[in-house]
Each structure stands twice: as structure tokens, then as C-alpha cells.
N, C-alpha and C. Protein backbone atom coordinates (compact mmCIF):
# COMPACT_ATOMS: atom_id res chain seq x y z
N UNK A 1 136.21 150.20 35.40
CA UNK A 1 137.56 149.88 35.80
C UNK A 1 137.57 149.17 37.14
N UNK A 2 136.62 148.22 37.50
CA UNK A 2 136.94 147.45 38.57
C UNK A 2 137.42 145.71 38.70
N UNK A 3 138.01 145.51 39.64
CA UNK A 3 138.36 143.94 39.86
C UNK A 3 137.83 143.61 40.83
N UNK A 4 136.72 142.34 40.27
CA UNK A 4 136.32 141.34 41.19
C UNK A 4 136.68 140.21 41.72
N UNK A 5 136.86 139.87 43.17
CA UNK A 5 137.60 139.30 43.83
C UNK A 5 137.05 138.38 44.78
N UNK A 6 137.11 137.23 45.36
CA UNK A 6 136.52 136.72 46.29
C UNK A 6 137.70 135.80 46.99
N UNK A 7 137.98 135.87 48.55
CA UNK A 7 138.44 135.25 49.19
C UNK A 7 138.39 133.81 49.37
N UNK A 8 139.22 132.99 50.12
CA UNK A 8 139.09 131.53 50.22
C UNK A 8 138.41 131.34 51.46
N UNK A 9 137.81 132.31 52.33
CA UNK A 9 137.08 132.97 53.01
C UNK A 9 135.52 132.87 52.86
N UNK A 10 135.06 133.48 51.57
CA UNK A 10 134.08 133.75 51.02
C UNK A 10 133.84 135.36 50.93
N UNK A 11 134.98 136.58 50.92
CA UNK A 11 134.64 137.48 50.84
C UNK A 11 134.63 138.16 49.96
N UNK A 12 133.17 138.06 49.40
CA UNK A 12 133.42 139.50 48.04
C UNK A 12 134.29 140.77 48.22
N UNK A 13 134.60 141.03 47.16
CA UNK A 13 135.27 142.74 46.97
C UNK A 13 135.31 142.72 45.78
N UNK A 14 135.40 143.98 46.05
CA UNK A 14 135.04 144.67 44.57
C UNK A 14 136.69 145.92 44.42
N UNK A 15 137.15 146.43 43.87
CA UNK A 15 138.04 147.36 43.70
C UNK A 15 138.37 147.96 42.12
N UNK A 16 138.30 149.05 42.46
CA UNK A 16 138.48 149.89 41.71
C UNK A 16 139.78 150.63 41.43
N UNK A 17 140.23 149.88 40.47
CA UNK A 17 142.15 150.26 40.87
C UNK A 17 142.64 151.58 39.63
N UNK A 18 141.46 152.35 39.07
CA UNK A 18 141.77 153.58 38.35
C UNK A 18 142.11 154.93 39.86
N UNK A 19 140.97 154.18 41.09
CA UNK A 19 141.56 155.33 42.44
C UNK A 19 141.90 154.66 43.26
N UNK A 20 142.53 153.43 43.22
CA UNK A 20 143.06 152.66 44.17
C UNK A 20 142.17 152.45 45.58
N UNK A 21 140.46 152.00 45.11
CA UNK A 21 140.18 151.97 46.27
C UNK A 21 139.26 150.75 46.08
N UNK A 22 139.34 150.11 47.51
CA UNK A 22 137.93 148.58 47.22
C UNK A 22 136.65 149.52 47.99
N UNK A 23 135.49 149.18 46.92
CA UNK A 23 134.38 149.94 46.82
C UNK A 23 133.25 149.04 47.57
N UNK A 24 133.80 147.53 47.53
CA UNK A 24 132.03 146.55 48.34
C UNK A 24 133.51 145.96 48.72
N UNK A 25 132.94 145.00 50.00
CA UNK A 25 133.27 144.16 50.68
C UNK A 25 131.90 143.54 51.10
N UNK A 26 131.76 141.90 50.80
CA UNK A 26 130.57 141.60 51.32
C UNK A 26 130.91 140.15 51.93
N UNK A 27 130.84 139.45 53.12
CA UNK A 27 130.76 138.18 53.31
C UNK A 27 129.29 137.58 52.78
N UNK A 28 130.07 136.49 52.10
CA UNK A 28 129.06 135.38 51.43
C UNK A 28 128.66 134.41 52.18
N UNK A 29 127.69 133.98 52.06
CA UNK A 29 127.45 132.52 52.74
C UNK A 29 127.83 131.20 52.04
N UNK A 30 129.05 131.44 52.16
CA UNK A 30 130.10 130.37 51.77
C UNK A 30 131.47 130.28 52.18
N UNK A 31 132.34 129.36 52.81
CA UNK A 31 133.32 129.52 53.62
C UNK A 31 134.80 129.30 53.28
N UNK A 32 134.57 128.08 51.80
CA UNK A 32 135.69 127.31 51.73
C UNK A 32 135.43 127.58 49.65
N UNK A 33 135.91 128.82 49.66
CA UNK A 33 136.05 129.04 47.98
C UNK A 33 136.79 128.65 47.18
N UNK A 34 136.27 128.11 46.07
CA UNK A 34 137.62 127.84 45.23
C UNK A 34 137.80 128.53 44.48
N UNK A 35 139.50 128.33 43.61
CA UNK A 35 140.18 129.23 42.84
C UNK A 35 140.68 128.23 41.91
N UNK A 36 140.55 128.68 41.02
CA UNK A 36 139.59 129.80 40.02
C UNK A 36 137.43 129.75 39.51
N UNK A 37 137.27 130.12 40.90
CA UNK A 37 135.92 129.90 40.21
C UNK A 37 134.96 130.85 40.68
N UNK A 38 135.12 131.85 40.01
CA UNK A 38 134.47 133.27 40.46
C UNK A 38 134.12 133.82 38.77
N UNK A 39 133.13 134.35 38.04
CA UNK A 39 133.14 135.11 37.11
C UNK A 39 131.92 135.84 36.98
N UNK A 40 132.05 136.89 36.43
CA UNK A 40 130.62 137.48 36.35
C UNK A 40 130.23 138.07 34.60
N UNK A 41 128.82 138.22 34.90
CA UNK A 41 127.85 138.02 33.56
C UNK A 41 127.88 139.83 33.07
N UNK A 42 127.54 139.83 31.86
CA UNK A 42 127.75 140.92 31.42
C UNK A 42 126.55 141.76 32.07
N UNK A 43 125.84 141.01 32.49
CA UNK A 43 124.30 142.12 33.63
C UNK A 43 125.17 141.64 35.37
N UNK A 44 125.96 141.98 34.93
CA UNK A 44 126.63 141.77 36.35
C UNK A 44 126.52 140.92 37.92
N UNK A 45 125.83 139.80 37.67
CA UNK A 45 125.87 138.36 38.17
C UNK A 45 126.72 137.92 38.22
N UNK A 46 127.59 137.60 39.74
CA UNK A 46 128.67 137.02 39.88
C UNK A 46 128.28 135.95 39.73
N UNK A 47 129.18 134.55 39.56
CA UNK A 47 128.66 133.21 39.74
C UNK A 47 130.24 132.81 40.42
N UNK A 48 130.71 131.99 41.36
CA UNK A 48 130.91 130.98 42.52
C UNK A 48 131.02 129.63 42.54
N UNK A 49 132.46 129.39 43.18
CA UNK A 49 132.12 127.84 44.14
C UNK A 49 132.66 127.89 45.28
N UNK A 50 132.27 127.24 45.78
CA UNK A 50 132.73 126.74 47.23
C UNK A 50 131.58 125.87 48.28
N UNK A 51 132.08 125.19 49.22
CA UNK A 51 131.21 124.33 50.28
C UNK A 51 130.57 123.13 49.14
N UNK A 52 130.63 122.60 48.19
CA UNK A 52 130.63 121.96 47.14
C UNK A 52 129.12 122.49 46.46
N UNK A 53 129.57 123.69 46.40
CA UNK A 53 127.90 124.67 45.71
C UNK A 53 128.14 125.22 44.59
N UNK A 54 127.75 125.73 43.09
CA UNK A 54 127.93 126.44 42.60
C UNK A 54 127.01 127.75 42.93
N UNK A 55 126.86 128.75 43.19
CA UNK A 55 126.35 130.00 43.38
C UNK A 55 126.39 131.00 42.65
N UNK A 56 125.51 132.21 42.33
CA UNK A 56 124.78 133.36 41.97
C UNK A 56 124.78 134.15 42.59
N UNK A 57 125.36 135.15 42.57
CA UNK A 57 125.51 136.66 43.17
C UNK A 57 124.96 137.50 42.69
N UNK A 58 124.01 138.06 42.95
CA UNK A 58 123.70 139.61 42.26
C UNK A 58 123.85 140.81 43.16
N UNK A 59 125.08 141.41 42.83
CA UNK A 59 125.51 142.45 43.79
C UNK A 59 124.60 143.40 44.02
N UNK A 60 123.93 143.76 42.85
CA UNK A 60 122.85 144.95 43.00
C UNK A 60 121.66 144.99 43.74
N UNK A 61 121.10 143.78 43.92
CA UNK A 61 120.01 143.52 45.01
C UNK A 61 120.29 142.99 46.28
N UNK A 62 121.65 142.27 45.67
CA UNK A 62 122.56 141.62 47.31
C UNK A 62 121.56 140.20 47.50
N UNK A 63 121.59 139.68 46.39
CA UNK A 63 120.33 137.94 46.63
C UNK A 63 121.63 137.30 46.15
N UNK A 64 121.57 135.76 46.88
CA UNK A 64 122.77 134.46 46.94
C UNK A 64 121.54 133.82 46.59
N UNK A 65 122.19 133.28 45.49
CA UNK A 65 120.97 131.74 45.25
C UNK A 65 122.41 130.44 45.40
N UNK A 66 121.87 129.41 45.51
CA UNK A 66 122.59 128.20 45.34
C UNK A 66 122.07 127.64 44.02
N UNK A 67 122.96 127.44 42.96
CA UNK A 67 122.18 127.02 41.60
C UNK A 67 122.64 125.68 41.57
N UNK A 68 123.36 124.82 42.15
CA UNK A 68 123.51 123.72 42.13
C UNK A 68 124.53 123.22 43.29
N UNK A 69 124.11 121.44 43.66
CA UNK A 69 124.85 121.10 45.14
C UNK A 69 125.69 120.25 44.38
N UNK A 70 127.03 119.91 44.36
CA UNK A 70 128.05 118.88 43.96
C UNK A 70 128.56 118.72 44.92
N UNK A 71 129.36 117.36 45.16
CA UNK A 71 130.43 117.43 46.09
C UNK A 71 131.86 117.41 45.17
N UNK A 72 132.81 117.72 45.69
CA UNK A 72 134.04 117.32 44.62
C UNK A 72 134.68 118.20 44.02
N UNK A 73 134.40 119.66 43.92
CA UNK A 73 134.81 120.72 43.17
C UNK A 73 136.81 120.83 43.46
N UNK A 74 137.35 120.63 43.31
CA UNK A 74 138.81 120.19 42.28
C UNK A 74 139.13 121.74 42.16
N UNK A 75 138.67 121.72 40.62
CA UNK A 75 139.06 123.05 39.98
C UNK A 75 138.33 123.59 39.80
N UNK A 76 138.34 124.74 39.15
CA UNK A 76 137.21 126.79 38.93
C UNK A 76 136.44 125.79 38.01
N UNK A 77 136.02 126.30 37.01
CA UNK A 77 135.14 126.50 36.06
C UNK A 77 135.20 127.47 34.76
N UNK A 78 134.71 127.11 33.95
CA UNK A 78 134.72 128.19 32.53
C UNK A 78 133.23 128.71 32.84
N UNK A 79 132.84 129.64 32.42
CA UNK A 79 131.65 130.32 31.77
C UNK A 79 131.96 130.41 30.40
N UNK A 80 130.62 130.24 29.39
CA UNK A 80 131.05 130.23 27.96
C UNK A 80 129.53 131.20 28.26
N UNK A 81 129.84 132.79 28.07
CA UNK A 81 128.83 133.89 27.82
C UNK A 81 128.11 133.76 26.80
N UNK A 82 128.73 133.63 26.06
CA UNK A 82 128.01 133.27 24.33
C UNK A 82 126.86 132.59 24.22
N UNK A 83 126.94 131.26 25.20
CA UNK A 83 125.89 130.17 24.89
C UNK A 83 125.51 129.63 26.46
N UNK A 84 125.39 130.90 27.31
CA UNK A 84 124.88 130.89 28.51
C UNK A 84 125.15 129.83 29.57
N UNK A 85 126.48 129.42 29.58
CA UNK A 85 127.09 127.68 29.71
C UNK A 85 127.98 128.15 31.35
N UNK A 86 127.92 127.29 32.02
CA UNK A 86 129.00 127.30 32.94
C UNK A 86 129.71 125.91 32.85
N UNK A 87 131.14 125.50 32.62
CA UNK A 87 131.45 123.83 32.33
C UNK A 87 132.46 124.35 33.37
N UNK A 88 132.20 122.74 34.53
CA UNK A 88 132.75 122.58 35.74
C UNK A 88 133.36 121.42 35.91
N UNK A 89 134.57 120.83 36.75
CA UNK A 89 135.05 119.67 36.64
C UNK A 89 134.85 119.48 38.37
N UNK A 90 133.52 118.91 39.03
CA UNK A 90 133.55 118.13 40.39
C UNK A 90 134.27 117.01 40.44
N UNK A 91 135.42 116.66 41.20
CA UNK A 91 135.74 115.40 41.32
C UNK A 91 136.36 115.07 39.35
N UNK A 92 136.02 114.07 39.27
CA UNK A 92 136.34 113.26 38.08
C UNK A 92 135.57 113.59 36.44
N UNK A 93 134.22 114.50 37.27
CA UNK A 93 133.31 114.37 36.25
C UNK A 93 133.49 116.07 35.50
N UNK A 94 132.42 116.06 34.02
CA UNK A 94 132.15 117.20 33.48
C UNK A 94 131.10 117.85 33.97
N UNK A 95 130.83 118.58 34.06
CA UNK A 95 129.41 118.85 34.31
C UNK A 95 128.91 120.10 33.59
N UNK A 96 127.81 120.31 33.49
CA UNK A 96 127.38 121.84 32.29
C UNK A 96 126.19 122.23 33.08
N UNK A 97 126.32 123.89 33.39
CA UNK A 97 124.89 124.58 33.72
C UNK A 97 124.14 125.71 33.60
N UNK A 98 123.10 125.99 32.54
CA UNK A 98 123.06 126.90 32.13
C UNK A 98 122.57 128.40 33.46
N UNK A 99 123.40 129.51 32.51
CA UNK A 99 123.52 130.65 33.59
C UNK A 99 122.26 131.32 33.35
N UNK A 100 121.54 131.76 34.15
CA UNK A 100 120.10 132.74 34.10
C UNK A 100 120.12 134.31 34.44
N UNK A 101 120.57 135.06 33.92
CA UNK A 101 120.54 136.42 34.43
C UNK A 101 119.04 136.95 34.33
């Protein structure tokens, strides 16, 4: 029963709204986030944009990878879980990248 959340900031949280309480708070090394582009993997890998980066969170070890540099990020992104896909719109373009848990 939790909601994952990230600031325009770059601040993770985590909350748990069955006891009304936020359980992680973590600053990312990332400053300028966009919305809507936060989702996480069913092995619980957040994935990210912001600073024109797509990013990898793994809360459980607490490791930031940068999985790719764009400039241009516009709008969020889809994850397609099914077929391990992240489809992103930088700027003008499509772009596709597969997710690695």
C-alpha cells in the first residue's frame, strides 16, 4: 500500500497512506524532474527524468545509474512492463529503451 513520488526537486518519497505516513525520503542526483516521468518495475526499480537524463533507481541498495543522456525531455514517458520498453518523447523525437532489472 505505498505511493511513489518524486519532486520537481528531485526528491524521492515513498508513503504509505494505509498509516498515513512517508516511509523514505531520498534526494536524487537530479534537480529539474519531469512530470509525468517516474515509474517503477515490478522488482522495484524506479526509473526517472530530469536534467535531460533518463535514470534507474534501486531503492533497496540506494544505486542511481544514468541509463541514457537526451536533451529535450517535453513530456514523462510510458513503460510497457510486458516487453521491457520505456517509450519517451525528447523534444520532437520517439525514442525506445529497454529496462534492465
Amino acid at each position: 500500500d505505498l505511493i511513489y513520488g518524486l519532486t520537481g526537486e528531485g526528491y524521492l518519497f515513498v508513503y504509505d497512506y494505509t498509516n498515513n505516513v512517508v516511509t523514505t525520503v531520498k534526494k536524487l542526483p537530479v534537480n529539474h524532474t519531469i512530470w509525468p516521468a517516474m515509474d517503477i518495475t515490478d522488482k522495484g526499480i524506479i526509473y526517472g527524468a530530469g536534467d535531460d537524463k533518463l535514470f534507474r533507481y534501486d531503492l533497496d541498495k540506494d544505486r542511481f545509474d544514468v541509463v541514457a543522456e537526451t536533451s529535450g525531455w517535453v513530456l514523462g514517458f510510458y513503460m510497457d512492463k510486458k516487453n521491457n520498453k520505456i517509450y519517451g518523447t525528447p523534444g520532437a523525437r520517439l525514442v525506445c529503451y529497454d529496462i534492465e532489472d
